[in-house]
PDB file of N, CA and C in Angstrom:
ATOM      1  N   UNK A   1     -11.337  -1.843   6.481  1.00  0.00           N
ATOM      2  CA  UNK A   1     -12.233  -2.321   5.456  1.00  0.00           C
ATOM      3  C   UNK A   1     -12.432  -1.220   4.420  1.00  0.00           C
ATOM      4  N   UNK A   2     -12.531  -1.763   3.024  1.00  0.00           N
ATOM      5  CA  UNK A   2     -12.103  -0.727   2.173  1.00  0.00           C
ATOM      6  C   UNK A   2     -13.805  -0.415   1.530  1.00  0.00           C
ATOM      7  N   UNK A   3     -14.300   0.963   1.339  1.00  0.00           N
ATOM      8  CA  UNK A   3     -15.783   0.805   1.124  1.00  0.00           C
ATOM      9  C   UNK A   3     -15.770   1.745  -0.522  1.00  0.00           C
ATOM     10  N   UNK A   4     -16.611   1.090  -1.265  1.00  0.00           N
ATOM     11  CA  UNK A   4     -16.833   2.362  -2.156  1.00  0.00           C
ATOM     12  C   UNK A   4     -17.289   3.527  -1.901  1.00  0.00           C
ATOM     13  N   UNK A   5     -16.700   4.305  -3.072  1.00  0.00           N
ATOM     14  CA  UNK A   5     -17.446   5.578  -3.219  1.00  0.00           C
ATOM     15  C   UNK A   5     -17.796   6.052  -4.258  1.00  0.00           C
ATOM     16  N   UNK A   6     -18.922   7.100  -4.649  1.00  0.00           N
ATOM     17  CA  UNK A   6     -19.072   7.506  -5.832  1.00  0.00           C
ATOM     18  C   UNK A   6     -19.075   9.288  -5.802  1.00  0.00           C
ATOM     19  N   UNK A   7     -18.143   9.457  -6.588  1.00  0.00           N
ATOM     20  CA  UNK A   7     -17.913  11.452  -6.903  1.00  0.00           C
ATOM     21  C   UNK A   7     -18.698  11.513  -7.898  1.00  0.00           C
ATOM     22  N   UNK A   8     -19.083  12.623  -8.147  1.00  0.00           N
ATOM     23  CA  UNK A   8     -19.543  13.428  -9.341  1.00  0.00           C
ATOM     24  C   UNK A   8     -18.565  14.249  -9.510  1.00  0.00           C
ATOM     25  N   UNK A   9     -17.550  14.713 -10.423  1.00  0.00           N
ATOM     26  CA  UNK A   9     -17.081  15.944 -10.681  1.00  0.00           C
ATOM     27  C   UNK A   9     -16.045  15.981 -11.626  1.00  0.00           C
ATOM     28  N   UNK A  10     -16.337  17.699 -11.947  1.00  0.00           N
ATOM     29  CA  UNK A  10     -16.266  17.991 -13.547  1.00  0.00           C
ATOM     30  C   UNK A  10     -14.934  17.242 -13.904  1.00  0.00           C
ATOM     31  N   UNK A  11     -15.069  16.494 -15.397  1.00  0.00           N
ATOM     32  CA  UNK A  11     -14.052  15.851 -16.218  1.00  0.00           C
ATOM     33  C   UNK A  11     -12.726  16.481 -16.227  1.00  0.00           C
ATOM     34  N   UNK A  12     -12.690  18.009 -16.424  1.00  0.00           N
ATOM     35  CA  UNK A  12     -11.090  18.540 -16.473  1.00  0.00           C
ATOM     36  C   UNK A  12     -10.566  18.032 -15.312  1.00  0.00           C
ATOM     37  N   UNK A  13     -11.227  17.813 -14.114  1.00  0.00           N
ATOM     38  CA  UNK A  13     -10.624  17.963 -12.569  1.00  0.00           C
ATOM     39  C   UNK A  13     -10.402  16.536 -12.566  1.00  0.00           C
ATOM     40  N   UNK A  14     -10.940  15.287 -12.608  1.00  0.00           N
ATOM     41  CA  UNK A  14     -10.741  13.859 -13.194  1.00  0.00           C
ATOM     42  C   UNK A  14      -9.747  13.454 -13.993  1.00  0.00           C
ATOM     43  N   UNK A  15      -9.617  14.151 -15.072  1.00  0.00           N
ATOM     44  CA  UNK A  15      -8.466  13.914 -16.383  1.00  0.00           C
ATOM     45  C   UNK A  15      -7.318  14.316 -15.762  1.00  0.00           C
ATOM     46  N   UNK A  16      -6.723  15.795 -14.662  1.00  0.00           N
ATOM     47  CA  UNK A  16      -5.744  16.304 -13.967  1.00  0.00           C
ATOM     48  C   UNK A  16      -5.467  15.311 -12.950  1.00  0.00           C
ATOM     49  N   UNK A  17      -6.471  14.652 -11.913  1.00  0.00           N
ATOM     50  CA  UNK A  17      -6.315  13.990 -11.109  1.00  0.00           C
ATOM     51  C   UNK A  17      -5.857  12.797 -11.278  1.00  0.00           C
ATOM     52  N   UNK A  18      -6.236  12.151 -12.154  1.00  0.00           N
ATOM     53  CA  UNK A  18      -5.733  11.033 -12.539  1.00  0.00           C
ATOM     54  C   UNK A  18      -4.120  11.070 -13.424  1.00  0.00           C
ATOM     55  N   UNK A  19      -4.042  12.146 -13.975  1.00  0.00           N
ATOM     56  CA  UNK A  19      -2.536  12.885 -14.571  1.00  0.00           C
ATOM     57  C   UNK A  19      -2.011  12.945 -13.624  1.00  0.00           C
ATOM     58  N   UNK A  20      -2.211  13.378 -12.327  1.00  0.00           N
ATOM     59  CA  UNK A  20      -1.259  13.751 -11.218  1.00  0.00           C
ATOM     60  C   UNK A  20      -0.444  11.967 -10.620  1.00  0.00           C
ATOM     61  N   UNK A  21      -2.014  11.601 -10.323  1.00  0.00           N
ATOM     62  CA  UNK A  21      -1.451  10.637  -9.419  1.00  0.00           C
ATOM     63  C   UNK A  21      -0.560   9.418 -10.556  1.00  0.00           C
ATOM     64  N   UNK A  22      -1.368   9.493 -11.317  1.00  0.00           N
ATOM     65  CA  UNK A  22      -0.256   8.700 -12.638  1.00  0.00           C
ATOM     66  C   UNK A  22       1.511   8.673 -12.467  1.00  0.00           C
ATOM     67  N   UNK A  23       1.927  10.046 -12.715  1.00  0.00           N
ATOM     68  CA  UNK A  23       3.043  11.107 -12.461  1.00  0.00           C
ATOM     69  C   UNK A  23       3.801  10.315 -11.153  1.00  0.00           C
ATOM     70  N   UNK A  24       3.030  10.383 -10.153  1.00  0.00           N
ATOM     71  CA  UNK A  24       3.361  10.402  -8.584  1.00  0.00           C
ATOM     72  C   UNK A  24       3.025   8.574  -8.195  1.00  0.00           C
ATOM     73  N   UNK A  25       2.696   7.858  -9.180  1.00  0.00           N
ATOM     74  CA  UNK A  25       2.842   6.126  -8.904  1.00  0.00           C
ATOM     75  C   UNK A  25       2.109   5.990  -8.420  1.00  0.00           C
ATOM     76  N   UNK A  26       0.715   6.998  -8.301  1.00  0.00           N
ATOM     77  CA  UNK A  26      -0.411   5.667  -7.183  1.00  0.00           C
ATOM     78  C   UNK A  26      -1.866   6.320  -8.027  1.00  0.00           C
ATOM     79  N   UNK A  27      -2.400   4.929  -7.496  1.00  0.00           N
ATOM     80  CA  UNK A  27      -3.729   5.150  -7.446  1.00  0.00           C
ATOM     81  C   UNK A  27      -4.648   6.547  -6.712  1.00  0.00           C
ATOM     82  N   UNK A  28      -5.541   6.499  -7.928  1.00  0.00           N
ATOM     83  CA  UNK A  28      -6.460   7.962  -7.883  1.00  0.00           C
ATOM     84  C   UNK A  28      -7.455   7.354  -6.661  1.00  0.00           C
ATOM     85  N   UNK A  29      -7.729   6.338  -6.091  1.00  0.00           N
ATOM     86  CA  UNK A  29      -8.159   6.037  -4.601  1.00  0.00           C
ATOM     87  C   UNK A  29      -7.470   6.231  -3.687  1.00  0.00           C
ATOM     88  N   UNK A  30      -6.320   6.250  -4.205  1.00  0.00           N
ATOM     89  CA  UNK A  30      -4.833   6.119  -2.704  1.00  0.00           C
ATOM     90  C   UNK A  30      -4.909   7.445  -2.780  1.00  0.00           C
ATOM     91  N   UNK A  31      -4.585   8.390  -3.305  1.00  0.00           N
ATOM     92  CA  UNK A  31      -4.839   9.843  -3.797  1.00  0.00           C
ATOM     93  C   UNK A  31      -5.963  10.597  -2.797  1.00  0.00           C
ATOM     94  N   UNK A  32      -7.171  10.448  -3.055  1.00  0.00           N
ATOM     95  CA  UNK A  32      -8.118  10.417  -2.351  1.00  0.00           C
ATOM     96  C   UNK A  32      -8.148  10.543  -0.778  1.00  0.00           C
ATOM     97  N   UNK A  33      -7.526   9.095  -0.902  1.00  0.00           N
ATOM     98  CA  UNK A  33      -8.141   8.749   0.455  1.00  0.00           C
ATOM     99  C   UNK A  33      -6.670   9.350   1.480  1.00  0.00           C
ATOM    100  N   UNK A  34      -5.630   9.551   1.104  1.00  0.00           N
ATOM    101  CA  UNK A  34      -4.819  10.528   1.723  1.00  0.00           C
ATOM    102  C   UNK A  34      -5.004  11.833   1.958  1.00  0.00           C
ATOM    103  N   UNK A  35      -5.549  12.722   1.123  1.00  0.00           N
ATOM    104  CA  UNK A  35      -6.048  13.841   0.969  1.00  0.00           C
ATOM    105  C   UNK A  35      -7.218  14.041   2.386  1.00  0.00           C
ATOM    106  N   UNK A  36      -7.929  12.998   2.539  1.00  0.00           N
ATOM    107  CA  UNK A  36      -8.957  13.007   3.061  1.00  0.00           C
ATOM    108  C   UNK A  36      -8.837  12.309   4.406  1.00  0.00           C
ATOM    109  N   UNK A  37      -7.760  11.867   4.505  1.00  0.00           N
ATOM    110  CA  UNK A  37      -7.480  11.412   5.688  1.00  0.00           C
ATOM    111  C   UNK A  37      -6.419  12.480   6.554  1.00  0.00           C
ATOM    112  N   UNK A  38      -5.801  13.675   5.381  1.00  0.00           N
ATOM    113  CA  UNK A  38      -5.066  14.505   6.583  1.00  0.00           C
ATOM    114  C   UNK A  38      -5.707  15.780   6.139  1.00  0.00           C
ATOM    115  N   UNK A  39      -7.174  15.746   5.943  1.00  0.00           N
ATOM    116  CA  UNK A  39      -7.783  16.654   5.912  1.00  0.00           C
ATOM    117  C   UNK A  39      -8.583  16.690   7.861  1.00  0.00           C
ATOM    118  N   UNK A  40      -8.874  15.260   8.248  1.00  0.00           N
ATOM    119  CA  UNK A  40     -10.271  14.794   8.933  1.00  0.00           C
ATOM    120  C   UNK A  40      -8.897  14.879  10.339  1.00  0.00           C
ATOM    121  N   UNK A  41      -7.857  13.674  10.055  1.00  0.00           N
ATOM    122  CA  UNK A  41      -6.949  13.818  10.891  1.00  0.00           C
ATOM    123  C   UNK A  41      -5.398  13.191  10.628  1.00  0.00           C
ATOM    124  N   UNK A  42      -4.688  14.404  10.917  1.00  0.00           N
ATOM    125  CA  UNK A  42      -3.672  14.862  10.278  1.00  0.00           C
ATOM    126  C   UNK A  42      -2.769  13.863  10.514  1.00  0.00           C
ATOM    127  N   UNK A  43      -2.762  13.457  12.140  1.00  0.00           N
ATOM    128  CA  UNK A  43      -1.794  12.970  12.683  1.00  0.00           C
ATOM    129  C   UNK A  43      -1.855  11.291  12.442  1.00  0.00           C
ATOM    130  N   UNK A  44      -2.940  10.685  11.460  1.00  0.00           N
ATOM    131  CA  UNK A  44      -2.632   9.371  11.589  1.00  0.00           C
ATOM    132  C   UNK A  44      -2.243   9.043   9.556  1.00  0.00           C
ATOM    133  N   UNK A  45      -1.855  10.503   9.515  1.00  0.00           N
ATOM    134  CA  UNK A  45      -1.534   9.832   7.804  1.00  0.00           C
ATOM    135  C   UNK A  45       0.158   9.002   8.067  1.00  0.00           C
ATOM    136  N   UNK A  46      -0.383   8.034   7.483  1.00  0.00           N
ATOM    137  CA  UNK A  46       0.615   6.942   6.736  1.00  0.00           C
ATOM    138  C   UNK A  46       1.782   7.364   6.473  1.00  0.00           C
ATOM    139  N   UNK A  47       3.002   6.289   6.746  1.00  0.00           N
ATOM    140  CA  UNK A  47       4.450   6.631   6.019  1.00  0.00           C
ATOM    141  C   UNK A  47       4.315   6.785   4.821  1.00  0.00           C
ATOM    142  N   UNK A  48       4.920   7.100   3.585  1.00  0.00           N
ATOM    143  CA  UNK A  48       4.442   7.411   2.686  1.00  0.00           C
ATOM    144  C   UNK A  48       3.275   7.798   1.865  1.00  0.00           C
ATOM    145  N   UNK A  49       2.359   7.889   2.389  1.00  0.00           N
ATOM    146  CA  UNK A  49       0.671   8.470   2.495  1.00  0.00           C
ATOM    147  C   UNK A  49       1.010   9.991   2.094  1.00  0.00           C
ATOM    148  N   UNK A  50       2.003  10.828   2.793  1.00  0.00           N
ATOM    149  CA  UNK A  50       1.860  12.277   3.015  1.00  0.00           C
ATOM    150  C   UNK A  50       1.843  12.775   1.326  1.00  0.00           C
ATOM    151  N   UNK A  51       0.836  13.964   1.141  1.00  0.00           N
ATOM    152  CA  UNK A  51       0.730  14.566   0.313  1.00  0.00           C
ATOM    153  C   UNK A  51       0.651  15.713   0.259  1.00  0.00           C
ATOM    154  N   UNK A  52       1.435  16.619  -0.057  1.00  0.00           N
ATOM    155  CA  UNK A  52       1.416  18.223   0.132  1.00  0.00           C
ATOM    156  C   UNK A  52       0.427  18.792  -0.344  1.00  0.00           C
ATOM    157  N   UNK A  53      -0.242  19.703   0.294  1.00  0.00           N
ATOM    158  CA  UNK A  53      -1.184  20.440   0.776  1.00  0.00           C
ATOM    159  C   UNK A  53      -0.938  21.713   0.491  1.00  0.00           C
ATOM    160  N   UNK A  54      -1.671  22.895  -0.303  1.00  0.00           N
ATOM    161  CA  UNK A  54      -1.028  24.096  -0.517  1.00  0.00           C
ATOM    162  C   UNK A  54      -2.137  25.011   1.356  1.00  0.00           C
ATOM    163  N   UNK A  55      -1.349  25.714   1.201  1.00  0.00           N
ATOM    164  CA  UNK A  55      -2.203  26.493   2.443  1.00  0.00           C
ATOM    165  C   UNK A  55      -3.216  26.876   1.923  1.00  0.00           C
ATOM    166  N   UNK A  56      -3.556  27.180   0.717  1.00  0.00           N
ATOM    167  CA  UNK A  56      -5.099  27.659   0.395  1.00  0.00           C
ATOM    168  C   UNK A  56      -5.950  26.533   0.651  1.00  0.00           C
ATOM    169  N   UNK A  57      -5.401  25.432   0.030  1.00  0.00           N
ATOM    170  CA  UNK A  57      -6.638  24.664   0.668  1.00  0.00           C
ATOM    171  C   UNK A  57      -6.690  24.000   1.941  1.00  0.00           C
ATOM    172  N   UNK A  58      -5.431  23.852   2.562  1.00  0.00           N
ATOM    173  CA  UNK A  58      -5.871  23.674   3.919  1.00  0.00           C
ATOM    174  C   UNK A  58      -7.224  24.649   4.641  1.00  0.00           C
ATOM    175  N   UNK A  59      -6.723  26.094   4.234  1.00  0.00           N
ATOM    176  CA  UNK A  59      -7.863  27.097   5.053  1.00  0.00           C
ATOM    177  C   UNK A  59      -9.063  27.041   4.396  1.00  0.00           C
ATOM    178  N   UNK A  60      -9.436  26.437   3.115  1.00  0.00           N
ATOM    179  CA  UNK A  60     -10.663  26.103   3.406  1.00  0.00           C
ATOM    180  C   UNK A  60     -11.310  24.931   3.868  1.00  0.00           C
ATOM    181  N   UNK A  61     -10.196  23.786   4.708  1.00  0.00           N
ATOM    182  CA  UNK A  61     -10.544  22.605   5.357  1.00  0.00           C
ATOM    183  C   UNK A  61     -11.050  23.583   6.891  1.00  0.00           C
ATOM    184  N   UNK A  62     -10.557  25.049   7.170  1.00  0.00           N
ATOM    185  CA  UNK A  62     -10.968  24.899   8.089  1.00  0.00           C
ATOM    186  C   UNK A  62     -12.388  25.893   8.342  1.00  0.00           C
ATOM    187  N   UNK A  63     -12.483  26.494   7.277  1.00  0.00           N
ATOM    188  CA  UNK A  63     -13.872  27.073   6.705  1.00  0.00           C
ATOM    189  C   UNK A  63     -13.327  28.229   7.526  1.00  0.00           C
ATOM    190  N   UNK A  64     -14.595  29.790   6.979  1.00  0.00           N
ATOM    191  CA  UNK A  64     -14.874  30.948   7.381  1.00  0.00           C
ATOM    192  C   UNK A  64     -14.805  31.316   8.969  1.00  0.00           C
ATOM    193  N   UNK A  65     -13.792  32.018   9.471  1.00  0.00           N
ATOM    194  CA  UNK A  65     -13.775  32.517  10.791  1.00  0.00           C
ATOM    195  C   UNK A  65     -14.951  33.715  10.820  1.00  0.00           C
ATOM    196  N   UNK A  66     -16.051  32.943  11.756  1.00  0.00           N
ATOM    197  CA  UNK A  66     -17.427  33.869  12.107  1.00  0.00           C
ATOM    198  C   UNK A  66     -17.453  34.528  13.519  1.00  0.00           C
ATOM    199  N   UNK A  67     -18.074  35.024  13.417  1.00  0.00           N
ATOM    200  CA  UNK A  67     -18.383  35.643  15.176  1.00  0.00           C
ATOM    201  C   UNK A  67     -19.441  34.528  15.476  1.00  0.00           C
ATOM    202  N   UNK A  68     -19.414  34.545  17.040  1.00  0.00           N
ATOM    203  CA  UNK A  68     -20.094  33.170  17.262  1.00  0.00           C
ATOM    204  C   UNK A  68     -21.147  33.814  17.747  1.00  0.00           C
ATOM    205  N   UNK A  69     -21.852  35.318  17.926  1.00  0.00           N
ATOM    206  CA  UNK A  69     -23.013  35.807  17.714  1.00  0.00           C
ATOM    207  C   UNK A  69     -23.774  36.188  16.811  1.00  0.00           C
ATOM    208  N   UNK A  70     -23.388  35.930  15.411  1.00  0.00           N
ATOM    209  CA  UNK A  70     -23.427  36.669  14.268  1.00  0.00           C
ATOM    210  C   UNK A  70     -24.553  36.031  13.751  1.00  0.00           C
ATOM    211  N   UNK A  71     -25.573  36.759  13.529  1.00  0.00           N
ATOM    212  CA  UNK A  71     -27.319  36.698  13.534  1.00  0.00           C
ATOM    213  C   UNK A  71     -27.366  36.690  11.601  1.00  0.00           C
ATOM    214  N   UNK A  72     -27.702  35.530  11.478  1.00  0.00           N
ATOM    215  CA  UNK A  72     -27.760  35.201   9.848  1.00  0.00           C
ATOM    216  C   UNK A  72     -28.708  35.894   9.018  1.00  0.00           C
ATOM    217  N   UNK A  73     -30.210  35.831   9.836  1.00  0.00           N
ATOM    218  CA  UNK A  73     -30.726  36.009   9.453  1.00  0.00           C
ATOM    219  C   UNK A  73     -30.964  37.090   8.879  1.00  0.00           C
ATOM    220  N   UNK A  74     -30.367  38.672   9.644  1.00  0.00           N
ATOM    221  CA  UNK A  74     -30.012  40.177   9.646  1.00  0.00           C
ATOM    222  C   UNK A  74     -29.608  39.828   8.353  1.00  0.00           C
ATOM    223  N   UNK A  75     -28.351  39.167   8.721  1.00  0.00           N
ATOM    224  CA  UNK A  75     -27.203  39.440   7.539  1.00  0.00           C
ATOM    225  C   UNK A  75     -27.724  38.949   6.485  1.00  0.00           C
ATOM    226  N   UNK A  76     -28.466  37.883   5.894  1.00  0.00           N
ATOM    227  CA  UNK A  76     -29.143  37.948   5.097  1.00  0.00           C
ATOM    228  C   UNK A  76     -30.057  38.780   4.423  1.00  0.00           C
ATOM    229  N   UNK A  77     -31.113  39.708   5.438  1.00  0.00           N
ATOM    230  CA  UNK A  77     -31.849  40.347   4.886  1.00  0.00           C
ATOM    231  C   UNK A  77     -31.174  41.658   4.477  1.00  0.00           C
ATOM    232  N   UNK A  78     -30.017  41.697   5.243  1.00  0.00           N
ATOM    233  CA  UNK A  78     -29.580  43.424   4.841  1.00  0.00           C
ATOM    234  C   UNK A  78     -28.683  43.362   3.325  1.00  0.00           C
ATOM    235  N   UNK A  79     -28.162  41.936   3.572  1.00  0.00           N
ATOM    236  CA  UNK A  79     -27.462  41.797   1.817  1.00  0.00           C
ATOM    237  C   UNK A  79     -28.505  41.830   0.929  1.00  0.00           C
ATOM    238  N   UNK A  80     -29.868  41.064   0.754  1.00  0.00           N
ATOM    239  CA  UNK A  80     -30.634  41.070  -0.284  1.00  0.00           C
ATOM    240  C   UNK A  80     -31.152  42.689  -0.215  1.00  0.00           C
ATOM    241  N   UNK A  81     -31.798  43.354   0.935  1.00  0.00           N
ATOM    242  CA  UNK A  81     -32.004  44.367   0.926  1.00  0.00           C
ATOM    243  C   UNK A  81     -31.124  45.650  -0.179  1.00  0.00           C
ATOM    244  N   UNK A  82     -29.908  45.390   0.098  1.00  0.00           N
ATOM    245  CA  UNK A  82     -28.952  46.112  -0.313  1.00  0.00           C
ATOM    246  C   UNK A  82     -28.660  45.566  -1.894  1.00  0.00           C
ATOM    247  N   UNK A  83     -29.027  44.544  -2.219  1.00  0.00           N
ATOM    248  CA  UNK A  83     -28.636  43.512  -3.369  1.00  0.00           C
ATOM    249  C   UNK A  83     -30.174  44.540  -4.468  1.00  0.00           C
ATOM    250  N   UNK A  84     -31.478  44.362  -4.218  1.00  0.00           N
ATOM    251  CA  UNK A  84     -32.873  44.571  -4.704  1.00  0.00           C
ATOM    252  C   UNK A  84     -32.966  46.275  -4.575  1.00  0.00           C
ATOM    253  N   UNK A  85     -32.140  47.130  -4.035  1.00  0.00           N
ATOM    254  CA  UNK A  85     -32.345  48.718  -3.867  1.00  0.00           C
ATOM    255  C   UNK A  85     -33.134  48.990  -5.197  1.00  0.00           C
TER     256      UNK A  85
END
């Protein structure tokens, strides 16, 4: 079932996006929703669905490698600390 959606975002990135997928024969929803489907999970994108992916943005699909003790709150106060000297 196909659901709307609504983006906000900036016009240059809209005007390119829609240039791209123009270029490449599909719809700026089909576009989308490929992107976002082998972002979430990889292994059920579509025969012709696949859309190349640069490695930069894959690694930020998989966000910041943290220590899984790493106390925010410190780290917060010692950056502003250090930020206000």
């Amino acid at each position: 079932m196909d659901t709307k959606l609504t983006l906000k975002l900036d016009k240059s990135v809209i005007d390119g996006a829609k240039d791209y997928a123009s270029t490449h024969k599909r719809s700026l929803s089909k576009l989308v929703e490929s992107y976002l489907r082998s972002l979430i999970n990889p292994q059920e994108s579509k025969d012709g669905d696949e859309i190349k992916i640069s490695p930069f943005v894959k690694s930020m699909s998989k966000g910041p490698k943290l220590p899984l003790d790493l106390n925010y709150r410190k780290e917060n106060i010692d950056r502003l600390s250090e930020k206000y000297k």
